[in-house]
C-alpha atoms as a PDB file:
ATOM      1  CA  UNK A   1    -112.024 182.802  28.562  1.00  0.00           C
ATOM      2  CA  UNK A   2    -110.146 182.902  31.776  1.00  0.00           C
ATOM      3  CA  UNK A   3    -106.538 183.334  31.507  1.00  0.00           C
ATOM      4  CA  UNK A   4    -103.947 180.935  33.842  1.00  0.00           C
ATOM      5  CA  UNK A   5    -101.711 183.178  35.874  1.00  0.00           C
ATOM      6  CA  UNK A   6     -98.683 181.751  36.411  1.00  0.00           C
ATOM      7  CA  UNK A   7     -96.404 182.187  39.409  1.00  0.00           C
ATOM      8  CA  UNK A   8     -92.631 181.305  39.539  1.00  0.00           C
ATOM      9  CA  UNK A   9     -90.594 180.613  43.132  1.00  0.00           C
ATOM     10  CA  UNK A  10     -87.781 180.642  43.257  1.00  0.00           C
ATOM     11  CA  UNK A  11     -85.319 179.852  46.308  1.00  0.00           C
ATOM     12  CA  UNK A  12     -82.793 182.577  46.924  1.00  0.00           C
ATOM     13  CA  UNK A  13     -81.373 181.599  50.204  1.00  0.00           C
ATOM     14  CA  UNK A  14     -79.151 184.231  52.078  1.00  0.00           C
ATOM     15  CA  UNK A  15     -76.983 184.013  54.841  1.00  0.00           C
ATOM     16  CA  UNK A  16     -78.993 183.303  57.669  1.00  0.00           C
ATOM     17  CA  UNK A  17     -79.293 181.142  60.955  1.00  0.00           C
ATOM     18  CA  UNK A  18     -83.279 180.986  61.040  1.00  0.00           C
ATOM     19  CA  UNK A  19     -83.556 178.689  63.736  1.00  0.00           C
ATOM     20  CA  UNK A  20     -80.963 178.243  67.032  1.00  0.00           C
ATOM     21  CA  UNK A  21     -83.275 176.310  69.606  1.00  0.00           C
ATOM     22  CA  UNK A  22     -82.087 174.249  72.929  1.00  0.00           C
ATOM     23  CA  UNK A  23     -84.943 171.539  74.097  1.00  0.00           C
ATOM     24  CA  UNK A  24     -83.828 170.894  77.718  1.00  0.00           C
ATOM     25  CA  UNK A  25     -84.727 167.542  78.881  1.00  0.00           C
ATOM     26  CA  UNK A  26     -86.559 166.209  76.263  1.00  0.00           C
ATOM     27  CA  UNK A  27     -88.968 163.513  76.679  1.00  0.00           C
ATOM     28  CA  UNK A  28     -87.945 159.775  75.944  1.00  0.00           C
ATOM     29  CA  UNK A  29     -90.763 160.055  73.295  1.00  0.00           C
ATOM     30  CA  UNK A  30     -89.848 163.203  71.540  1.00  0.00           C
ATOM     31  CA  UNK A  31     -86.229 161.413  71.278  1.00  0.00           C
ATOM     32  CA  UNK A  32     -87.297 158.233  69.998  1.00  0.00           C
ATOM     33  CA  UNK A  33     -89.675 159.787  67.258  1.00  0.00           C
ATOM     34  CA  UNK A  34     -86.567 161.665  65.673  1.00  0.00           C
ATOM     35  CA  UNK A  35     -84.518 159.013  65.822  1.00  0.00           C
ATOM     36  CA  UNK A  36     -82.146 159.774  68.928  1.00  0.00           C
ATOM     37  CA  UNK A  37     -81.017 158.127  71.805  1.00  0.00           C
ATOM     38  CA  UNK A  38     -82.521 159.696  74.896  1.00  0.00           C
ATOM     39  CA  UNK A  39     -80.435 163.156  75.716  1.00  0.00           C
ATOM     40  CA  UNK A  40     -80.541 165.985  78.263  1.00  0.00           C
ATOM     41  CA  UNK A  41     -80.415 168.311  75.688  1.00  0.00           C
ATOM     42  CA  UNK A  42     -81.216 168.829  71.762  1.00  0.00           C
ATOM     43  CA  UNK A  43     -80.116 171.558  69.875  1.00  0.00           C
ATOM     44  CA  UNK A  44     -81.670 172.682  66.626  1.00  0.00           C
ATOM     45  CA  UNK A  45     -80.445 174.471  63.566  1.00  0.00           C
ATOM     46  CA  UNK A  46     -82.048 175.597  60.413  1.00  0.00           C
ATOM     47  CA  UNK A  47     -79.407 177.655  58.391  1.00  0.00           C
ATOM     48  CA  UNK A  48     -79.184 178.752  54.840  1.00  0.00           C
ATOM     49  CA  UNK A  49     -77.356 178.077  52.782  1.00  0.00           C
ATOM     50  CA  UNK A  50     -78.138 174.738  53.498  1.00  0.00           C
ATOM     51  CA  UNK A  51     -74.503 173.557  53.242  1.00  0.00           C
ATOM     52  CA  UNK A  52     -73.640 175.865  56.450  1.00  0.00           C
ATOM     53  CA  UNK A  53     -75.545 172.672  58.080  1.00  0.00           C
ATOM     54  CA  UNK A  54     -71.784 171.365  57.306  1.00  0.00           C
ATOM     55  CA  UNK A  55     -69.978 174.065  58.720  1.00  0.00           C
ATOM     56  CA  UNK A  56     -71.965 174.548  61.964  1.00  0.00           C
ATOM     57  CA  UNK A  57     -71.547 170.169  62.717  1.00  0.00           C
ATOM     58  CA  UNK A  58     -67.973 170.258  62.907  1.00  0.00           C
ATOM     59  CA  UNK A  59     -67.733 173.756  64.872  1.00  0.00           C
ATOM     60  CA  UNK A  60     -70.479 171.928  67.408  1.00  0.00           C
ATOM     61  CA  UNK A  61     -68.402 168.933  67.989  1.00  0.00           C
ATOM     62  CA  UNK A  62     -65.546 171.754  68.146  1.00  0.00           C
ATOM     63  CA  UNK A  63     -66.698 174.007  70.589  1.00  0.00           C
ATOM     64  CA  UNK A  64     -68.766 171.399  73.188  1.00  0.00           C
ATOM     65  CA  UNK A  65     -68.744 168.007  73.922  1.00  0.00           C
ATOM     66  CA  UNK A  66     -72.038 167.373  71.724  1.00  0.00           C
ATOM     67  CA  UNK A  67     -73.052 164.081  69.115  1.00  0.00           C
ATOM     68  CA  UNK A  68     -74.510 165.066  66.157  1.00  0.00           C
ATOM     69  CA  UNK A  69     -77.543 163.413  66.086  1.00  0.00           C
ATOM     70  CA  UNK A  70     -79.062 164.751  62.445  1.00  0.00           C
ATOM     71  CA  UNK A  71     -77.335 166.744  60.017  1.00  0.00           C
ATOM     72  CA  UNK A  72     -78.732 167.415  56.173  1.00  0.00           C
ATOM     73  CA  UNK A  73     -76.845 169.537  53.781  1.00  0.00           C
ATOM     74  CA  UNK A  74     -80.088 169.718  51.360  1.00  0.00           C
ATOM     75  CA  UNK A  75     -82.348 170.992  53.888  1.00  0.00           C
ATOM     76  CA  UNK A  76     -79.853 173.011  56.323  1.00  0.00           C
ATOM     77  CA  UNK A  77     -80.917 170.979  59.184  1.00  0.00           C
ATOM     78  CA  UNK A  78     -78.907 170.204  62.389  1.00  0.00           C
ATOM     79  CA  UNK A  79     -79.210 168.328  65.290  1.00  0.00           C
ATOM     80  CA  UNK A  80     -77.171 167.171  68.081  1.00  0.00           C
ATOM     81  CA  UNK A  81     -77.501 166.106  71.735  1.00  0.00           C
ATOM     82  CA  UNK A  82     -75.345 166.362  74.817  1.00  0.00           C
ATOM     83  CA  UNK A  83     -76.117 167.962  78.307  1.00  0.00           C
ATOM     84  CA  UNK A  84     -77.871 171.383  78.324  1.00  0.00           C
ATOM     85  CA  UNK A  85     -74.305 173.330  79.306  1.00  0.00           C
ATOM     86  CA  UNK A  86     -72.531 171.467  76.474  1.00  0.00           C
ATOM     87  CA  UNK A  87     -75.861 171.720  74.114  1.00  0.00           C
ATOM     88  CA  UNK A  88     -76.202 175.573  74.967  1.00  0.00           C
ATOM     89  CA  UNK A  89     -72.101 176.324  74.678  1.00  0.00           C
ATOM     90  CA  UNK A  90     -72.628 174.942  71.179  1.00  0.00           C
ATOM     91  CA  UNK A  91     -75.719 177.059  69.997  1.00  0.00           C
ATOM     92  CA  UNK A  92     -74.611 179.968  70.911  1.00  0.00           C
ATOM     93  CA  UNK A  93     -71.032 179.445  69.256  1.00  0.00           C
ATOM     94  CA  UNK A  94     -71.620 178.566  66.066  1.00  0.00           C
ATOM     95  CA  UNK A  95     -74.346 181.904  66.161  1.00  0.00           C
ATOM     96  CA  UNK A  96     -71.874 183.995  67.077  1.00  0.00           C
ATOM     97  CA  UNK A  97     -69.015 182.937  64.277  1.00  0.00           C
ATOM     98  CA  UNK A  98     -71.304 182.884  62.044  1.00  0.00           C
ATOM     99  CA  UNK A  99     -72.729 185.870  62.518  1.00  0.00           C
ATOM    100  CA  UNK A 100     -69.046 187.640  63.825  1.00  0.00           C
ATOM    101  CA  UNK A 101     -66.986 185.574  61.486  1.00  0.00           C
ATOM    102  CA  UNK A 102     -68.924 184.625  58.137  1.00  0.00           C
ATOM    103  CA  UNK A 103     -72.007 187.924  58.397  1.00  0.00           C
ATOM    104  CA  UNK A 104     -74.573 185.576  58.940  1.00  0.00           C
ATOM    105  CA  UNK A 105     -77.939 187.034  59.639  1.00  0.00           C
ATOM    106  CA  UNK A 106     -78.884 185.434  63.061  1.00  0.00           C
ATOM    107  CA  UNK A 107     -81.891 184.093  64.779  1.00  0.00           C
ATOM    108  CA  UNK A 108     -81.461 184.294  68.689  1.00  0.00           C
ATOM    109  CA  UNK A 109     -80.910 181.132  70.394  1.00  0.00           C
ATOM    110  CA  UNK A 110     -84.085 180.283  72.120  1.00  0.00           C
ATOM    111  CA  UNK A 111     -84.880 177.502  75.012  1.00  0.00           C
ATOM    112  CA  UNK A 112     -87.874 175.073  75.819  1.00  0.00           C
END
């Protein structure tokens, strides 16, 4: 008889910005197949806890004159457009309160 093994996962999330990324002049595709209006620029978050997806919207439209394009609280997930300066200015912001401020764990913000 072969016994079942059983795993368990579980999601711990820490503090942690695991994704900070700047797409420069995005394609009208790329725009249209996430559901934004073209842009210059698109930043991207992934953050846990997911609710810092909260936090980091309002300190975006805070610090730069960004839209948020995407924002889910479930999933940690955030989005927003604007020029590259504005997009960029934003990023790199809510990194560094979050990592200065709150002891987030930080990702670097990264460029394509």
């Amino acid at each position: 008889m072969v016994e079942k093994q059983r795993s368990i996962q579980e999601y711990v999330p820490g503090k942690q910005v695991t994704l900070a990324h700047l797409i420069a002049n995005p394609e009208a595709r790329l725009c249209e197949l996430i559901g934004l209006d073209r842009a210059r620029a698109v930043g991207i978050m992934t953050l846990t806890p997911s609710e810092t997806s909260i936090i980091a919207g309002d300190l975006a439209t805070k610090y730069a004159a960004v839209e948020l394009g995407f924002l889910d609280r479930f999933t940690g997930t955030l989005v927003f457009t604007g020029e590259v300066a504005a997009v960029e200015t934003a990023l790199a912001r809510i990194v560094d309160y979050l990592s200065t401020t709150l002891g987030y764990s930080a990702a670097p913000v990264t460029r394509s």
